[in-house]
Every structure is written in C-alpha cells, then in structure tokens.
N, C-alpha and C. Protein backbone atom coordinates (compact mmCIF):
# COMPACT_ATOMS: atom_id res chain seq x y z
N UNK A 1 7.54 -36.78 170.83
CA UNK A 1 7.68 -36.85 169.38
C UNK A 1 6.33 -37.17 168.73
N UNK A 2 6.18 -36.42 167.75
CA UNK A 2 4.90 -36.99 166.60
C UNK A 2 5.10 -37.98 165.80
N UNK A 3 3.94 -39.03 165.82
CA UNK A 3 4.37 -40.11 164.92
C UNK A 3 3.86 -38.90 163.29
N UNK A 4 3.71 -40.33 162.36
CA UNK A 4 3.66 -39.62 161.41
C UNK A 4 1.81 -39.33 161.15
N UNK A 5 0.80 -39.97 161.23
CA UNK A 5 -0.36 -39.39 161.28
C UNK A 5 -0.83 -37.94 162.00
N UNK A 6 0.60 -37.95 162.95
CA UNK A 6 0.12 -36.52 163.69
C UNK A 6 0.68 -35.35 163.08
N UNK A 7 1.35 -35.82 162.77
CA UNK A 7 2.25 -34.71 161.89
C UNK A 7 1.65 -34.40 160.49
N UNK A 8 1.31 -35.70 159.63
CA UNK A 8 0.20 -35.15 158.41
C UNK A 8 -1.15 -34.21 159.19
N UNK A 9 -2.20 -34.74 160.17
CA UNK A 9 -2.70 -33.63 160.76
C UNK A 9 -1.99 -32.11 161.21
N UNK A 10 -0.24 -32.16 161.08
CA UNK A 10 -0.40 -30.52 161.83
C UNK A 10 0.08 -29.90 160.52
N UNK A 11 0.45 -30.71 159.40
CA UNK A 11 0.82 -30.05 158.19
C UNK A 11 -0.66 -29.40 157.14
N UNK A 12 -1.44 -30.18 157.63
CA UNK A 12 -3.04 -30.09 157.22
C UNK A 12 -3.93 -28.91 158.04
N UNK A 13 -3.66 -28.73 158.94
CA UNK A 13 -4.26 -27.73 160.02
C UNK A 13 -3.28 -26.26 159.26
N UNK A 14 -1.76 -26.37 159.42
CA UNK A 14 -1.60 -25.12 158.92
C UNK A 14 -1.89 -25.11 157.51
N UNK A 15 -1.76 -25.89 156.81
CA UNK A 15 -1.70 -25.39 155.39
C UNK A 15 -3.81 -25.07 155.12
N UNK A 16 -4.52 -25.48 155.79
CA UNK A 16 -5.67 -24.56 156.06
C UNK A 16 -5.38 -23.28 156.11
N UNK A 17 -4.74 -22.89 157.31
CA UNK A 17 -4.30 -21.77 157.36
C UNK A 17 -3.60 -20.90 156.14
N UNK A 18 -2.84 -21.60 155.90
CA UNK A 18 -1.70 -20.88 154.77
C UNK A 18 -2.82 -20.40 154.01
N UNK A 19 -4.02 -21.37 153.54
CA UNK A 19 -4.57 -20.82 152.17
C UNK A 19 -5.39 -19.96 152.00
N UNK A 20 -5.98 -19.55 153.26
CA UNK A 20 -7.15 -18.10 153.36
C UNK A 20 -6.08 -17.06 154.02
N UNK A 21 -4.40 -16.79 154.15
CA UNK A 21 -4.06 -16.08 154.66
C UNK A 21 -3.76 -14.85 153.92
N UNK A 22 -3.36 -13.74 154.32
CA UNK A 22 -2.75 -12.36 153.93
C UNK A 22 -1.36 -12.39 154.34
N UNK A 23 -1.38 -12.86 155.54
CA UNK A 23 0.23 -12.58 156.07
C UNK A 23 0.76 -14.02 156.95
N UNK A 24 1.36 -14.03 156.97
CA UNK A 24 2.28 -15.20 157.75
C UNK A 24 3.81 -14.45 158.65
N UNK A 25 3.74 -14.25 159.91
CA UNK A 25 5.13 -13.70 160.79
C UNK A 25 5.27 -14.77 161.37
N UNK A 26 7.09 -14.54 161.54
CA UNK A 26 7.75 -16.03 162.51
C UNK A 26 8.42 -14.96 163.65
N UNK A 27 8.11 -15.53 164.46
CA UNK A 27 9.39 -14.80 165.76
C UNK A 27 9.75 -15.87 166.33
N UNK A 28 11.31 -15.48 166.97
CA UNK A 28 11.69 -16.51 167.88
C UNK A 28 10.98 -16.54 169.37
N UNK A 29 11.24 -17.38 169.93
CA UNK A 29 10.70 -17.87 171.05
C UNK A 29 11.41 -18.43 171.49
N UNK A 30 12.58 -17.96 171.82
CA UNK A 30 13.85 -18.55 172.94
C UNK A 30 13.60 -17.99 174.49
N UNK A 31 12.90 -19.33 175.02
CA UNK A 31 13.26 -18.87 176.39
C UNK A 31 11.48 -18.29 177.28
N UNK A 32 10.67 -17.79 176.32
CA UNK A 32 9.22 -17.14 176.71
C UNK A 32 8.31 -18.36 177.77
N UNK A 33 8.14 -17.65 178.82
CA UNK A 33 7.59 -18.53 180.00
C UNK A 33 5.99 -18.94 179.08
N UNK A 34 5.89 -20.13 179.90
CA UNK A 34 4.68 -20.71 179.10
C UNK A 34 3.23 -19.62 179.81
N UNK A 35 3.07 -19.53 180.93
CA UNK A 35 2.31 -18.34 181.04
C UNK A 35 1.86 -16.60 180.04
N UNK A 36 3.79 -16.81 179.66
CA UNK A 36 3.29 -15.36 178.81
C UNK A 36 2.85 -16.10 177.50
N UNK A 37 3.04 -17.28 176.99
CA UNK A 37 2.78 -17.72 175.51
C UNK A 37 1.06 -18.24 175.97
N UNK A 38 0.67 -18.29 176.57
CA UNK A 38 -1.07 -18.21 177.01
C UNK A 38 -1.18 -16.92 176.81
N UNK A 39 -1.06 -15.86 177.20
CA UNK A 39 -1.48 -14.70 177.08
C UNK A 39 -1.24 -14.40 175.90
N UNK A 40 -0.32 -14.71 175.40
CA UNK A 40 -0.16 -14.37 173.64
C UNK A 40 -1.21 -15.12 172.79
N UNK A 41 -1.29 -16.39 173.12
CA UNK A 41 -2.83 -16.82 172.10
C UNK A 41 -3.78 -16.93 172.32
N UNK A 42 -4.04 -16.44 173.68
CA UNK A 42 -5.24 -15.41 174.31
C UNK A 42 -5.86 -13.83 173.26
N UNK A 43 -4.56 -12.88 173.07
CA UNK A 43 -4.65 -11.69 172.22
C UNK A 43 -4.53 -12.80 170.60
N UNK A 44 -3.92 -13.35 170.22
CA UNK A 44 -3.90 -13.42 169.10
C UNK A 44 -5.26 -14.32 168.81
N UNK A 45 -5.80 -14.97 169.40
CA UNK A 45 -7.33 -15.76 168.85
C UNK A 45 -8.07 -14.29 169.01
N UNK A 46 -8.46 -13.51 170.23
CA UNK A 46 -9.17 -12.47 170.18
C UNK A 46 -8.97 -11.72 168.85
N UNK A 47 -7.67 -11.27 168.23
CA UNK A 47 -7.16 -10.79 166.85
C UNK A 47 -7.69 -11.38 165.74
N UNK A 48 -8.13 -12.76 165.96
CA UNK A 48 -8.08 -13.50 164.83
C UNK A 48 -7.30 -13.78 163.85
N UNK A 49 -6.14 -14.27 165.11
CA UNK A 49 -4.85 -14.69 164.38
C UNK A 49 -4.67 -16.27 164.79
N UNK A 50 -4.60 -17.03 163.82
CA UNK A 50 -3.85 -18.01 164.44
C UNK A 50 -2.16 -18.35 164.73
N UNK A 51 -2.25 -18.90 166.02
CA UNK A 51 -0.94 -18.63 166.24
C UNK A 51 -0.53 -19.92 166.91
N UNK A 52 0.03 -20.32 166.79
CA UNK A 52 0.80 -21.78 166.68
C UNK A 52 2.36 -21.98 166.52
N UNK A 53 3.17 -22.98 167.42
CA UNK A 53 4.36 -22.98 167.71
C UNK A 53 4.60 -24.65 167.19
N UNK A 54 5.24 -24.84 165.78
CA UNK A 54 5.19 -26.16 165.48
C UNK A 54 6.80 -25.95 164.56
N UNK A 55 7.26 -26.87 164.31
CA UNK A 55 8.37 -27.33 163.92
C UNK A 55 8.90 -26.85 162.39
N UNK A 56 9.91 -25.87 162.02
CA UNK A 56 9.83 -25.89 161.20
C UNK A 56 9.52 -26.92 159.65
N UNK A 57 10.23 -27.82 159.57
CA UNK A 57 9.90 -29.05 158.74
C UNK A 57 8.40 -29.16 158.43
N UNK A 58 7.46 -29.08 159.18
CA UNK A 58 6.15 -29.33 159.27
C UNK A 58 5.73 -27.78 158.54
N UNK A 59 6.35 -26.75 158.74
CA UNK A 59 5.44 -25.61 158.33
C UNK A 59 6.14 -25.75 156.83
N UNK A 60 7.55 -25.89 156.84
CA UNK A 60 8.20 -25.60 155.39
C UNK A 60 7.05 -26.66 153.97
N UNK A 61 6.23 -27.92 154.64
CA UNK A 61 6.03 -28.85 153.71
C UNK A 61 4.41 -27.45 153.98
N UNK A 62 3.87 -27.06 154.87
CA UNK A 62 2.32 -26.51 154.43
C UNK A 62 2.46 -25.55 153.36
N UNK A 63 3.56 -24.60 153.49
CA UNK A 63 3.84 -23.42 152.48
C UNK A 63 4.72 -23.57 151.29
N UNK A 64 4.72 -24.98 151.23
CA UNK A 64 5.58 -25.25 149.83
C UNK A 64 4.31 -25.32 148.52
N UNK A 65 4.66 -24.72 147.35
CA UNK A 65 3.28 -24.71 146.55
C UNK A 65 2.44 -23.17 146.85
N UNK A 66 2.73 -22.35 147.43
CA UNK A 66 2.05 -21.29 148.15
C UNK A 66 2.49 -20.44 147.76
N UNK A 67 2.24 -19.22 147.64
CA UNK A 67 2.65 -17.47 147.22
C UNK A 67 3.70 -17.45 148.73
N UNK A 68 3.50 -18.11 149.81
CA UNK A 68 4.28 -18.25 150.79
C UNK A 68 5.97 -19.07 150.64
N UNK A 69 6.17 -19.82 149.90
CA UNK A 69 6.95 -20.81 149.70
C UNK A 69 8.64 -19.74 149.97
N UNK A 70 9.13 -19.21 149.45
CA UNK A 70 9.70 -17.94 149.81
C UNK A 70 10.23 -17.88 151.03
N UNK A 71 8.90 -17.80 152.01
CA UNK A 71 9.07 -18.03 153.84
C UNK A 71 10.24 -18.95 154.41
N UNK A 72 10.16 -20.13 153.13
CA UNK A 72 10.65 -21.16 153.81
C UNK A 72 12.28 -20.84 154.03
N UNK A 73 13.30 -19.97 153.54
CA UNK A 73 14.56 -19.86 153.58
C UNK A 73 15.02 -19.03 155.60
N UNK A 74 13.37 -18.21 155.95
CA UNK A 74 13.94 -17.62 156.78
C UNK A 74 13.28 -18.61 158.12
N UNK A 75 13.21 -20.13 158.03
CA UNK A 75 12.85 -20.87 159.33
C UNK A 75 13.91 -21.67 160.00
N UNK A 76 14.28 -21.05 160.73
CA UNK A 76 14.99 -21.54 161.18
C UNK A 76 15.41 -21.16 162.67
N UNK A 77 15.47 -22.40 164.21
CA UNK A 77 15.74 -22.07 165.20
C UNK A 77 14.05 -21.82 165.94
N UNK A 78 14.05 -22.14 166.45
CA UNK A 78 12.50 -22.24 167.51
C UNK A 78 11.75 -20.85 167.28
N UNK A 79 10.80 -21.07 166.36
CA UNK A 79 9.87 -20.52 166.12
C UNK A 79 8.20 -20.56 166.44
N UNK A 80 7.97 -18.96 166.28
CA UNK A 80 6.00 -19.29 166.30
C UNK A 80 5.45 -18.46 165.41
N UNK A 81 4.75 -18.80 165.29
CA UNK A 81 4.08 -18.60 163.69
C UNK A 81 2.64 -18.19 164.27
N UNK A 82 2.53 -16.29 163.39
CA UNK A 82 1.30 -15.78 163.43
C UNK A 82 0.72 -15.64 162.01
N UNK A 83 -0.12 -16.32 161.55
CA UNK A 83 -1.37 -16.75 160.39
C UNK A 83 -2.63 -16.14 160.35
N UNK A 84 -2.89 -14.84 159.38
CA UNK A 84 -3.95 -14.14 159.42
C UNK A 84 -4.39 -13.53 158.30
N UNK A 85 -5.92 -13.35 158.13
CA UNK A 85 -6.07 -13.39 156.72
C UNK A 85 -6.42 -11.84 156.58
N UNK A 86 -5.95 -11.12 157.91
CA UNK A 86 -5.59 -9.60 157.96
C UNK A 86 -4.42 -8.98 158.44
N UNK A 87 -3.33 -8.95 157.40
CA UNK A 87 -2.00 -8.79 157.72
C UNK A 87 -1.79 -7.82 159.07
N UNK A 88 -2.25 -7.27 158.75
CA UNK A 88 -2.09 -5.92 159.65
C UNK A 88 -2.07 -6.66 161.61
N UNK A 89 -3.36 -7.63 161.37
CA UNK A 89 -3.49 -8.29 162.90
C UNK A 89 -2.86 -8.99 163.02
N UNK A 90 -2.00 -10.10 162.42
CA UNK A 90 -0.91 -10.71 162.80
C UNK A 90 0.42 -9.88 163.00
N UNK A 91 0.98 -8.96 162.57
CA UNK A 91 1.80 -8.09 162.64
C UNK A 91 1.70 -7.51 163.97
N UNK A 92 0.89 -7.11 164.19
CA UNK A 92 0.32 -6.03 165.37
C UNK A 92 0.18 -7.00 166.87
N UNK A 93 -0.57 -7.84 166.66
CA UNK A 93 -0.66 -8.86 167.87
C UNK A 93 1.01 -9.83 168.56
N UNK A 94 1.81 -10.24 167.68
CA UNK A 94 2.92 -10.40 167.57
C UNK A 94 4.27 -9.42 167.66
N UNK A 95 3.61 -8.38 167.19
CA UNK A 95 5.14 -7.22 167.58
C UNK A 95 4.74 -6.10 168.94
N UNK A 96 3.48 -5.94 169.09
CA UNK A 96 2.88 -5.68 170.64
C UNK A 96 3.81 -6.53 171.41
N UNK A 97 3.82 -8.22 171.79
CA UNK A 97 4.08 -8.76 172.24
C UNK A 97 5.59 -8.30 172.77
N UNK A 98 6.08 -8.44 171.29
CA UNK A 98 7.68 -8.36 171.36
C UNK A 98 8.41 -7.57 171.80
N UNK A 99 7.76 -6.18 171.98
CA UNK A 99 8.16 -4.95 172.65
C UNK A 99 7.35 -5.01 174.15
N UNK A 100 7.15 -5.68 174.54
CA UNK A 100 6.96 -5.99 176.77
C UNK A 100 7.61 -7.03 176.47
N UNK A 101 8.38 -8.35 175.72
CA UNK A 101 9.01 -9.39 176.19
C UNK A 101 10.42 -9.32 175.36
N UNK A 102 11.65 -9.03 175.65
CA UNK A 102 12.75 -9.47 175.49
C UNK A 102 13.38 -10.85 174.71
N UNK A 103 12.66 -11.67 175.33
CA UNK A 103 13.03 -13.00 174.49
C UNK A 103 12.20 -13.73 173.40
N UNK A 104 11.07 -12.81 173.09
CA UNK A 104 10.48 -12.78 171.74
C UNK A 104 10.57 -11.96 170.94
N UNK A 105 11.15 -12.44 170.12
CA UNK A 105 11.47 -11.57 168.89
C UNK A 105 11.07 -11.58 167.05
N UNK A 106 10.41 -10.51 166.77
CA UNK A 106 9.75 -10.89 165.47
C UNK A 106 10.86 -10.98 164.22
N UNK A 107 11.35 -12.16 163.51
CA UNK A 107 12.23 -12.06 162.83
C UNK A 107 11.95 -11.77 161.23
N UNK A 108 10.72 -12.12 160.84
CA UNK A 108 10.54 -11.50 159.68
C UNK A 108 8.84 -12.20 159.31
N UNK A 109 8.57 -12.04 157.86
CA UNK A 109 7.09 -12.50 158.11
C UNK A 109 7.04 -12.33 156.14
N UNK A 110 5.68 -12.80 155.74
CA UNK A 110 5.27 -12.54 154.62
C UNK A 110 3.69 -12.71 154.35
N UNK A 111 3.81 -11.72 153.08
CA UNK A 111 2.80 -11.89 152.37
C UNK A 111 2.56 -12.50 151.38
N UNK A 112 1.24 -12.94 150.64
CA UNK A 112 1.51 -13.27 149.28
C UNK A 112 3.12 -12.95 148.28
N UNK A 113 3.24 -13.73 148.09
CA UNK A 113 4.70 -13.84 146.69
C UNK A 113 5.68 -12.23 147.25
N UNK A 114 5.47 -11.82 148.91
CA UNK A 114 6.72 -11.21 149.08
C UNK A 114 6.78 -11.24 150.89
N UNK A 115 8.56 -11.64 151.17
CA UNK A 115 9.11 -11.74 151.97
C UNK A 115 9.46 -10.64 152.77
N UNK A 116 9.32 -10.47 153.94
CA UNK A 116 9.41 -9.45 154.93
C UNK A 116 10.69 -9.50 155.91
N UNK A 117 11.42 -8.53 156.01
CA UNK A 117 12.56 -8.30 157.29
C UNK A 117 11.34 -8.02 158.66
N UNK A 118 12.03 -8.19 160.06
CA UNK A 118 11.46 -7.78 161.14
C UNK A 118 11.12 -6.37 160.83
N UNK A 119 11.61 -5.76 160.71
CA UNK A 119 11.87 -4.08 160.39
C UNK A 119 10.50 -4.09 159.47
N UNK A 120 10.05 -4.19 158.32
CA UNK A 120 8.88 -4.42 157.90
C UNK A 120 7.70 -4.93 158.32
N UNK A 121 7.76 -5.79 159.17
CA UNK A 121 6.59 -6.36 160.26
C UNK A 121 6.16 -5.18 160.62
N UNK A 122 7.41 -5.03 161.59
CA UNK A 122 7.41 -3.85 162.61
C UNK A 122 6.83 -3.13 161.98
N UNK A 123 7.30 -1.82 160.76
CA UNK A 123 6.22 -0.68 160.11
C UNK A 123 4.40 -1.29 159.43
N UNK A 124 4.32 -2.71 159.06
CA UNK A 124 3.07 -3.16 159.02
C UNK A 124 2.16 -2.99 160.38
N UNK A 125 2.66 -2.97 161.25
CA UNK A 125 2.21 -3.62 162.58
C UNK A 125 1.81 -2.18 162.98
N UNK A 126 2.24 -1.28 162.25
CA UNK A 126 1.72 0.31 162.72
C UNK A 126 0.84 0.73 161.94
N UNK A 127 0.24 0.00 161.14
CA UNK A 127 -0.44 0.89 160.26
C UNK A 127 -2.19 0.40 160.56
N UNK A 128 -3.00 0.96 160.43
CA UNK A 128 -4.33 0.95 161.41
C UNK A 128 -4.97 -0.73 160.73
N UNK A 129 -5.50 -1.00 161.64
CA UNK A 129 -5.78 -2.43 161.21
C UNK A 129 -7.11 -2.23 160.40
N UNK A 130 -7.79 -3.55 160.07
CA UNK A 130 -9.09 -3.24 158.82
C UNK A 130 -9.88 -2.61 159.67
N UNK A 131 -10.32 -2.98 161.02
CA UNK A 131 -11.55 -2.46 161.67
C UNK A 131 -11.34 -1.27 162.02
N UNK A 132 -10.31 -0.26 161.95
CA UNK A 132 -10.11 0.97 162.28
C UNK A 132 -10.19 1.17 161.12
N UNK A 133 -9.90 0.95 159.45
CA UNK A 133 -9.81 1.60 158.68
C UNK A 133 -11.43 1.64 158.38
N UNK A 134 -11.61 0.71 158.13
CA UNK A 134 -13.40 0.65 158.03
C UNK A 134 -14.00 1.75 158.51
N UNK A 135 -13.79 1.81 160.27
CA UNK A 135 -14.04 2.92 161.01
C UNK A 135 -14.36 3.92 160.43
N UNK A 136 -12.91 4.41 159.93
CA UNK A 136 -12.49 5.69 159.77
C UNK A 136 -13.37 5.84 158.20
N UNK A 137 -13.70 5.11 156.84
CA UNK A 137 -14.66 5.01 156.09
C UNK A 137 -15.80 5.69 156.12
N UNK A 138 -16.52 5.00 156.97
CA UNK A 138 -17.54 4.89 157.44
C UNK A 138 -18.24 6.28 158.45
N UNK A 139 -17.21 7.01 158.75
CA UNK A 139 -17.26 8.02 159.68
C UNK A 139 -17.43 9.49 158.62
N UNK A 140 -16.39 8.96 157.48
CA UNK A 140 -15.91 9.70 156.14
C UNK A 140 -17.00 10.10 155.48
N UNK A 141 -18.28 8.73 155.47
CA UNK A 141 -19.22 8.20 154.64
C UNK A 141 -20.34 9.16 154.78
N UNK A 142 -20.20 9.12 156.32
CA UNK A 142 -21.70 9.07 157.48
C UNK A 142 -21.54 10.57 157.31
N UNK A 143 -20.43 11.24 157.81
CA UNK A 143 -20.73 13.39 157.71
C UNK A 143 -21.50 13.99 156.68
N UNK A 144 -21.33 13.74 155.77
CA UNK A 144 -22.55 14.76 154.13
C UNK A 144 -23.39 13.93 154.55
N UNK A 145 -23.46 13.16 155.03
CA UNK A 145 -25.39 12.56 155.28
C UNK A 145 -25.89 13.31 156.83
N UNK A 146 -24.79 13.64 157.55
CA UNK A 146 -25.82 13.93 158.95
C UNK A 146 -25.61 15.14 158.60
N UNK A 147 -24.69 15.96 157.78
CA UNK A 147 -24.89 17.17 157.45
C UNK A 147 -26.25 17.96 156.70
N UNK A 148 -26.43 16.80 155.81
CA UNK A 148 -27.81 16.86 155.01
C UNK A 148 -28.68 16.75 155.91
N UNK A 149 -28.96 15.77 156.83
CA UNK A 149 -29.99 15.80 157.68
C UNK A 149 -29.96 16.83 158.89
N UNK A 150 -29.06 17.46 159.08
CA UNK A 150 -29.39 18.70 160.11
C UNK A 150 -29.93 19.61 159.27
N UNK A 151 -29.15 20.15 157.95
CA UNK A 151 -29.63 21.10 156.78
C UNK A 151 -31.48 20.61 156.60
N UNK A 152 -31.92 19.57 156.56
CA UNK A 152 -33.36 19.41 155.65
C UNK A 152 -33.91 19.73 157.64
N UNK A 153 -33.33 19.57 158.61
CA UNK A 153 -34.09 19.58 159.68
C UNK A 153 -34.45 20.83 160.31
N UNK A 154 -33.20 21.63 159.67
CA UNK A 154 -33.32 23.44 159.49
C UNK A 154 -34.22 23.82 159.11
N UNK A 155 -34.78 23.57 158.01
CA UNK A 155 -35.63 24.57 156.99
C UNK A 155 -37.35 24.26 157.63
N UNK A 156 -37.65 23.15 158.46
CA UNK A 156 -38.88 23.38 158.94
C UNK A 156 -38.71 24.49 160.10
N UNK A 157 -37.41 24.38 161.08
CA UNK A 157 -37.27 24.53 162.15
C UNK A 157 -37.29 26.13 161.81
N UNK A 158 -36.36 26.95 160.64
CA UNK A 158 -36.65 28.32 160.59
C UNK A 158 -37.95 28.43 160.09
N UNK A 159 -39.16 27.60 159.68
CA UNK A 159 -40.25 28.49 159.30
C UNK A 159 -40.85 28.43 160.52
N UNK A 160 -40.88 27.35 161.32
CA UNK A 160 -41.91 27.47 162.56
C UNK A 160 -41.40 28.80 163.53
N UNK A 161 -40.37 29.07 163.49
CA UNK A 161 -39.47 30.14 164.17
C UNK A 161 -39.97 31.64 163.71
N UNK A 162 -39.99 31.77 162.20
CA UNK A 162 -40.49 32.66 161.42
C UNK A 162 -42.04 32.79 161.67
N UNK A 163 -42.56 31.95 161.96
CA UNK A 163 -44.18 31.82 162.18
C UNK A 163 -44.56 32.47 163.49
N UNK A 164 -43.56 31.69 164.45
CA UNK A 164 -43.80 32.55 165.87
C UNK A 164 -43.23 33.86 165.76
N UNK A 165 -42.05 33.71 165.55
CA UNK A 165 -42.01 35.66 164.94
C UNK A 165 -43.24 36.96 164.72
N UNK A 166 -43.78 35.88 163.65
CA UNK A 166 -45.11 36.74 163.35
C UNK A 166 -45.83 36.98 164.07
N UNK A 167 -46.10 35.83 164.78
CA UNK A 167 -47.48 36.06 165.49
C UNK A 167 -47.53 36.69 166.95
N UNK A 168 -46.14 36.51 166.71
CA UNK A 168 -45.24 37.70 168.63
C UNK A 168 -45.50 38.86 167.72
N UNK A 169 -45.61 39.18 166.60
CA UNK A 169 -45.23 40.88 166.56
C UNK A 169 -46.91 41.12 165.84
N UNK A 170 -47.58 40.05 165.73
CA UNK A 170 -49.38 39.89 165.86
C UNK A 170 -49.80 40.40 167.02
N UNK A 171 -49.42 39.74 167.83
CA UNK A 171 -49.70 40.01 169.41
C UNK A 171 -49.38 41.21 170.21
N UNK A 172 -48.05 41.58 169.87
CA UNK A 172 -47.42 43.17 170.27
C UNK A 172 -48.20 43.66 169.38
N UNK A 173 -48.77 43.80 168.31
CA UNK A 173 -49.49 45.18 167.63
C UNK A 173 -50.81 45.30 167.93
C-alpha cells in the first residue's frame, strides 16, 4: 500500500504527464505475465509513450481539471495507462500489444475534450504516426527540388555532349 506522500508523488508524476499530452488509452490488464508488461514498456518508452499501471483513484484526481476529465467515467477494473503527446504512438504501441496478447485489452482512450471507444483507438492506431507523416512531407517536399537539380545538371551535360559532337564530325571531315 502507498502511504499518502507516495501517492501525492504518483498523482504529480501523471498529471505531468496529463499536461503535455495528445492522447491518454486505458486497457485492461487482467492476468498479463510480468515479463510481457517489460516488453510492453520496453516498446512504449522506445515510442515515447509513457506507460504506467497505477490505480484508478490516483489517475481520476491527475485528470480532473483537464480536457481529459471525461476519461474519468471509463476507469474502472485494473488498468494501464498509455500517455503521449503523439496520439497516434500511444494508440499504436498499446493496440500492437493487444492483438499478440489475449488478456490485454484496449478499452477506450482520449484526447483533448473527446472520449474514445476501443474501436476508435483501434482505427487511430492505424493511421501513420508523426515520423512517417513527416517522412512522407518531406519526400513530397524534396522531388521538384531533385527534379530541378537533375534538369539545371542537364543543360551543361547536353552542351558538353553537343561540343563533342562537333568536334567528332571536326575530326571525321
């Protein structure tokens, strides 16, 4: 049991969390061997998710006051809580999980001032995360520029071409 200084520290640690977040998911955790819940906040720190298994009571007082507050009707029954200030990676790191383990299950989640079914996780959790979208930007960005630069790298390349031309049909005459 937590006295009460430990417990103001874990209401203080998440509600850190709560306040730079995008998304907040709860799944149950009935039953998940402590080995596979290492491997889960193994992927979810790599994600840059925080992910933490603490008592409801303690999370309901961090997200009270919050665009999260909302959350608090669906806590209930042994939960873990994925906290990320890129929805998409808490979604994704957490419902990966849930589909190889049986007895974790994503029950719903939120964002700012709106509440999520599992079923909504789930379609968040498919949609390309920031560093792929960036990616894909950036790739968008980069083509009319390397296009331009093959085009300006052309026009010396046909005169020197045109030059030897000449001077091959200099030479044949």
């Amino acid at each position: 049991m937590l006295n009460l200084e430990q417990k103001q520290a874990v209401v203080a640690e998440v509600s850190a969390q709560v306040e730079k977040a995008q998304a907040i998911i709860l799944a149950e955790n009935r039953g998940v061997s402590v080995g596979d819940m290492t491997k889960l906040r193994a992927k979810a720190r790599e994600a840059g998710v925080y992910f933490k298994v603490v008592k409801n009571t303690l999370v309901r007082r961090a997200v009270a006051d919050t665009p999260f507050a909302a959350l608090s009707e669906k806590m209930s029954g042994p939960l873990a809580y994925g906290i990320s200030n890129d929805p998409v990676a808490a979604a994704k790191v957490l419902s990966d999980f849930a589909k190889g383990n049986d007895k974790f299950v994503v029950v719903g989640g939120a964002m700012p001032g709106q509440v999520m079914s599992g079923q909504e996780v789930a379609a968040l959790a498919s949609l390309p995360s920031r560093e792929e979208l960036i990616a894909k930007l950036m790739g968008t960005m980069q083509a009319p520029i390397a296009k331009f630069v093959r085009t300006l790298n052309e026009v010396p390349g046909k005169f020197v071409r045109t030059l030897a031309a000449v001077r091959d049909a200099k030479e044949a005459a």
